[in-house]
PDB file of N, CA and C in Angstrom:
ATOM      1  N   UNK A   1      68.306  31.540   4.903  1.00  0.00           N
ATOM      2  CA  UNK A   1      66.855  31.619   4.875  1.00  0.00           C
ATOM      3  C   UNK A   1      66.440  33.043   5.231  1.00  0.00           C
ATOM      4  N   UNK A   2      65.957  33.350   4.466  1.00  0.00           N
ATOM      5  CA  UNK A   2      64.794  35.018   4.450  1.00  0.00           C
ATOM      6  C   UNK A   2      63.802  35.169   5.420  1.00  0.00           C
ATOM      7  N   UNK A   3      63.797  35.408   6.369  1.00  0.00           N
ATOM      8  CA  UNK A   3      62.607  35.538   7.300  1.00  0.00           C
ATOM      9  C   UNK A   3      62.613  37.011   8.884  1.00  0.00           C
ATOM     10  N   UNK A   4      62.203  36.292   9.805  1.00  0.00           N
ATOM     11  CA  UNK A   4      61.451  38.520  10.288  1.00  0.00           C
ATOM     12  C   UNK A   4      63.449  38.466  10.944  1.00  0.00           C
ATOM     13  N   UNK A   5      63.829  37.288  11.378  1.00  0.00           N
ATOM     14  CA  UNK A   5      64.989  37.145  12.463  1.00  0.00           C
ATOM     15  C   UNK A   5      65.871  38.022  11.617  1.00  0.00           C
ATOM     16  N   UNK A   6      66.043  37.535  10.214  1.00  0.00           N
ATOM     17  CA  UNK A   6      66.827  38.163   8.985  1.00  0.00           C
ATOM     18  C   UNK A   6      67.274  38.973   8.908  1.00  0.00           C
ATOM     19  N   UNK A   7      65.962  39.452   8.577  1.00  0.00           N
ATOM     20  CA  UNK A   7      65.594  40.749   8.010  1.00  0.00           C
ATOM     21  C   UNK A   7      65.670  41.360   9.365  1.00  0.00           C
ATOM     22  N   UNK A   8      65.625  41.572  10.658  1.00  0.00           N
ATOM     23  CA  UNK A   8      66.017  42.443  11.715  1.00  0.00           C
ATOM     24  C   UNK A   8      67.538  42.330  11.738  1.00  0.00           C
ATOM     25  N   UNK A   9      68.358  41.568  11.344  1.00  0.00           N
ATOM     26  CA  UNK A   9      69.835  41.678  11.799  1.00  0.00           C
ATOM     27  C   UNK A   9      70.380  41.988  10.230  1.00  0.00           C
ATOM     28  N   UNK A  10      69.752  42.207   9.247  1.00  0.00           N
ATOM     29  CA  UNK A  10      70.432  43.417   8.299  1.00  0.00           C
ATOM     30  C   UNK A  10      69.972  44.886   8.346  1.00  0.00           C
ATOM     31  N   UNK A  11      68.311  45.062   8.454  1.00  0.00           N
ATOM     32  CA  UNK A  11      68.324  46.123   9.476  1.00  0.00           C
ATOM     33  C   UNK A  11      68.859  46.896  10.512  1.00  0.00           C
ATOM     34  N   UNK A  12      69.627  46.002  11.313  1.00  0.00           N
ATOM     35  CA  UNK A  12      70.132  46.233  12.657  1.00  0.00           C
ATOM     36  C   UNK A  12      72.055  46.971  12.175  1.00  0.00           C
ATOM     37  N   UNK A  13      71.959  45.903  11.101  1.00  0.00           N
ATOM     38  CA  UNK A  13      73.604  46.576  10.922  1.00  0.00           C
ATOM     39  C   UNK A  13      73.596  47.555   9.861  1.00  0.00           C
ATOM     40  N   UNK A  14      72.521  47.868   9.047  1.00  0.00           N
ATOM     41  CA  UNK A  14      72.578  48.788   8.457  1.00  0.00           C
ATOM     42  C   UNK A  14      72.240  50.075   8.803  1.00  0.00           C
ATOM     43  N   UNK A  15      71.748  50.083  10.294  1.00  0.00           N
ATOM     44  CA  UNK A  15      71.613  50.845  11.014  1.00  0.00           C
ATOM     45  C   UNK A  15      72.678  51.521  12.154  1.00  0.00           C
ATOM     46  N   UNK A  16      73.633  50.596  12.597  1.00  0.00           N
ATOM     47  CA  UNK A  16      74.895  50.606  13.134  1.00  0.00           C
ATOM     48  C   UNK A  16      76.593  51.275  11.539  1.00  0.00           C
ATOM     49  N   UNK A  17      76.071  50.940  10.431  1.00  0.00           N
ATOM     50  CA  UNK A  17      76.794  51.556   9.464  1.00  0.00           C
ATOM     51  C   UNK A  17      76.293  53.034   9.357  1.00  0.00           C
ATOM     52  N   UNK A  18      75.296  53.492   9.443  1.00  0.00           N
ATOM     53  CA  UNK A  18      74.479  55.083   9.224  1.00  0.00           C
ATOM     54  C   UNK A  18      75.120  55.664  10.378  1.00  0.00           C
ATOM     55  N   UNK A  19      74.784  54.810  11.585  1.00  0.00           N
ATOM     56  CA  UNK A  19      75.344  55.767  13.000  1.00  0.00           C
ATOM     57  C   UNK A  19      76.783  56.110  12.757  1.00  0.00           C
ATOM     58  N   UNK A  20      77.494  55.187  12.066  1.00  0.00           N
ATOM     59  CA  UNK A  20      79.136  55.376  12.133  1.00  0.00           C
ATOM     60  C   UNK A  20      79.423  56.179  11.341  1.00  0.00           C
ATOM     61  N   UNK A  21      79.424  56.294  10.175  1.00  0.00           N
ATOM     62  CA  UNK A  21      79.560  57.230   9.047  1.00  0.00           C
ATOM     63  C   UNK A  21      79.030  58.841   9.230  1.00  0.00           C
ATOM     64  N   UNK A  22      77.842  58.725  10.284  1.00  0.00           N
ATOM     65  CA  UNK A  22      77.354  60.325  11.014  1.00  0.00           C
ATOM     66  C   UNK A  22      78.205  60.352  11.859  1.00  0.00           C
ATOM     67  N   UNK A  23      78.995  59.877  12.970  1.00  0.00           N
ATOM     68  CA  UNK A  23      79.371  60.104  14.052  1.00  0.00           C
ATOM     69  C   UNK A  23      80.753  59.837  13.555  1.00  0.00           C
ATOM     70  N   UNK A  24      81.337  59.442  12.215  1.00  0.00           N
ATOM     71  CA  UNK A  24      82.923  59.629  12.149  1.00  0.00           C
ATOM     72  C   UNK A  24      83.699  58.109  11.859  1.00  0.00           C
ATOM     73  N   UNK A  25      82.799  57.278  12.618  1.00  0.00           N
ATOM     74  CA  UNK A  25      83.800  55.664  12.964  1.00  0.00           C
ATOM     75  C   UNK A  25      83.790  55.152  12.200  1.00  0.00           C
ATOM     76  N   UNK A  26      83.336  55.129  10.997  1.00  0.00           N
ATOM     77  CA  UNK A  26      83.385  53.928   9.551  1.00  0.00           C
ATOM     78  C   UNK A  26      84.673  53.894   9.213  1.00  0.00           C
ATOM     79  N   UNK A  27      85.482  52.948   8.742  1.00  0.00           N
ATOM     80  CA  UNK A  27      86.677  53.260   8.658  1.00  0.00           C
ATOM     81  C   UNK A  27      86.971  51.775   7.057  1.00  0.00           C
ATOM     82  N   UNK A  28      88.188  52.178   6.121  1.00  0.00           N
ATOM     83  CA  UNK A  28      87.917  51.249   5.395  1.00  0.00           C
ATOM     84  C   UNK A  28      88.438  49.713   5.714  1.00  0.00           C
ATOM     85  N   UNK A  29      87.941  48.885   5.250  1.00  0.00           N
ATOM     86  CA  UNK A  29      88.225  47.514   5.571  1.00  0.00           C
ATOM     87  C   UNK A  29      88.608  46.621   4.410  1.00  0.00           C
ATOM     88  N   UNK A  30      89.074  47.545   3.082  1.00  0.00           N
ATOM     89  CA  UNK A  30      89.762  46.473   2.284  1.00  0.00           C
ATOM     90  C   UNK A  30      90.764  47.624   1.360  1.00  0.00           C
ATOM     91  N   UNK A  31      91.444  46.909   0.605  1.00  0.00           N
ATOM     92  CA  UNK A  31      91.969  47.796  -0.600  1.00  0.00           C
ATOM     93  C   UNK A  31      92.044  47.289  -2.050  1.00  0.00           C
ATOM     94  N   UNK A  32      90.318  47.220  -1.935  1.00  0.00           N
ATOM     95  CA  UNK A  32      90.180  47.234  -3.609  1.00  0.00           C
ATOM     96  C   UNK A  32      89.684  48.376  -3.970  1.00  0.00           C
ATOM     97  N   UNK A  33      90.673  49.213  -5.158  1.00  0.00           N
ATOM     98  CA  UNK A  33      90.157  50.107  -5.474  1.00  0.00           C
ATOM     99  C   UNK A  33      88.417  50.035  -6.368  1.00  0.00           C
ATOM    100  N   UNK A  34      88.273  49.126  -7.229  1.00  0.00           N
ATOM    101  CA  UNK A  34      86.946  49.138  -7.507  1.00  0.00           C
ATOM    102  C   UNK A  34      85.822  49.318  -6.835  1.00  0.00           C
ATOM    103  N   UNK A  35      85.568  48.943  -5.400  1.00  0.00           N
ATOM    104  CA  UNK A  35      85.027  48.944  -4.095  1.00  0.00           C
ATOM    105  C   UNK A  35      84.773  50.308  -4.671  1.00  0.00           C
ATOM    106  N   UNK A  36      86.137  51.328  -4.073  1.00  0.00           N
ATOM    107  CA  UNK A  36      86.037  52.739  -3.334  1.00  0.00           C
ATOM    108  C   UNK A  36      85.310  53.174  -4.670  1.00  0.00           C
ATOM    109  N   UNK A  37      85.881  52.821  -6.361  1.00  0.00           N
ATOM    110  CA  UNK A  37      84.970  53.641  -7.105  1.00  0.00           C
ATOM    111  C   UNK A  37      83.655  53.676  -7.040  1.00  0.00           C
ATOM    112  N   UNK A  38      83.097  52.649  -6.758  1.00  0.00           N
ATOM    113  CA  UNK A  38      81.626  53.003  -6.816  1.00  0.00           C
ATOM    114  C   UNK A  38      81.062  53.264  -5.606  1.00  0.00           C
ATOM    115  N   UNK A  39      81.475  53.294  -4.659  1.00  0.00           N
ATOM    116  CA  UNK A  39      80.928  53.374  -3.132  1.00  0.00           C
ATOM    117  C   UNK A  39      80.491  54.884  -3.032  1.00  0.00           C
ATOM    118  N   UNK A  40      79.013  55.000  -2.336  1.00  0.00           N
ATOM    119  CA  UNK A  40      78.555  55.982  -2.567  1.00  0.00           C
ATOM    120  C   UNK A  40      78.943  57.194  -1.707  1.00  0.00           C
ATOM    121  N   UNK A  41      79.718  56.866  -0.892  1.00  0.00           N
ATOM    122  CA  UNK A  41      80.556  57.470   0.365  1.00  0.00           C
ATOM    123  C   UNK A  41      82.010  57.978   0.247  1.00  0.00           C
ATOM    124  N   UNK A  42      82.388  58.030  -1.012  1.00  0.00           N
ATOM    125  CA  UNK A  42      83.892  58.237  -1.648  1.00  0.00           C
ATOM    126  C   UNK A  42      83.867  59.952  -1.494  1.00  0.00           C
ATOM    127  N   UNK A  43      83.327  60.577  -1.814  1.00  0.00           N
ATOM    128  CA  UNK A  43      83.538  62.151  -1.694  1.00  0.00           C
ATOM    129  C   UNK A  43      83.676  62.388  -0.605  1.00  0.00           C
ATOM    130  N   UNK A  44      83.057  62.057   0.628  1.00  0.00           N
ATOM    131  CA  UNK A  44      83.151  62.013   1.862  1.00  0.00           C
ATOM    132  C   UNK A  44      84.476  60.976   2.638  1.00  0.00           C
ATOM    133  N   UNK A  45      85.163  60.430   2.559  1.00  0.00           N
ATOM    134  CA  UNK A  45      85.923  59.528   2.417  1.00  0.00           C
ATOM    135  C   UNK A  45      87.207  59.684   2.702  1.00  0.00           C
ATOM    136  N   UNK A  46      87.642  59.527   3.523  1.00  0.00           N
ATOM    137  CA  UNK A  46      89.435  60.326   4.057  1.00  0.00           C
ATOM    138  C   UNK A  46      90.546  58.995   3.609  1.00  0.00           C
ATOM    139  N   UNK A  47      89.589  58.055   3.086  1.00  0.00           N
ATOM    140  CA  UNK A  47      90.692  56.652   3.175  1.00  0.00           C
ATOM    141  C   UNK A  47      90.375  56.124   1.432  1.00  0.00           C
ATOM    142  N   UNK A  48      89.561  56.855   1.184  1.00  0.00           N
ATOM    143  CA  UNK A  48      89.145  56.619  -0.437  1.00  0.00           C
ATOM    144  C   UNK A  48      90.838  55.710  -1.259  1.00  0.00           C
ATOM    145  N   UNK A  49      90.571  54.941  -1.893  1.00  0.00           N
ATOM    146  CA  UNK A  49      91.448  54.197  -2.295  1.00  0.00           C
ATOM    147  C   UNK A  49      91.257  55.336  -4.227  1.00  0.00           C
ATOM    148  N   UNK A  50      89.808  55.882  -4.623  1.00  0.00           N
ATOM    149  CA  UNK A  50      89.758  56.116  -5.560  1.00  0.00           C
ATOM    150  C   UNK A  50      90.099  57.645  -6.303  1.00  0.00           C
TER     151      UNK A  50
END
């Protein structure tokens, strides 16, 4: 269900993914290469599968 609770806890982690990726900690969590091709974070990317 779509509502404010929601919508604050995809907010909330899409906000905890921005902090990590500035500060270094994102790290990858699968190995499909299709993923890494389109992921907009691949040039930047030390674990890039692509």
């Amino acid at each position: 269900m779509w509502d404010e609770k929601a919508k604050s806890q995809l907010f909330d982690q899409v906000k905890e993914i921005q902090r990590l990726i500035v500060e270094g900690g994102a790290k990858r969590n699968h190995k499909r290469i299709g993923k890494c091709q389109n992921c907009s974070r691949k040039s930047a990317c030390s674990e890039s599968l692509a």
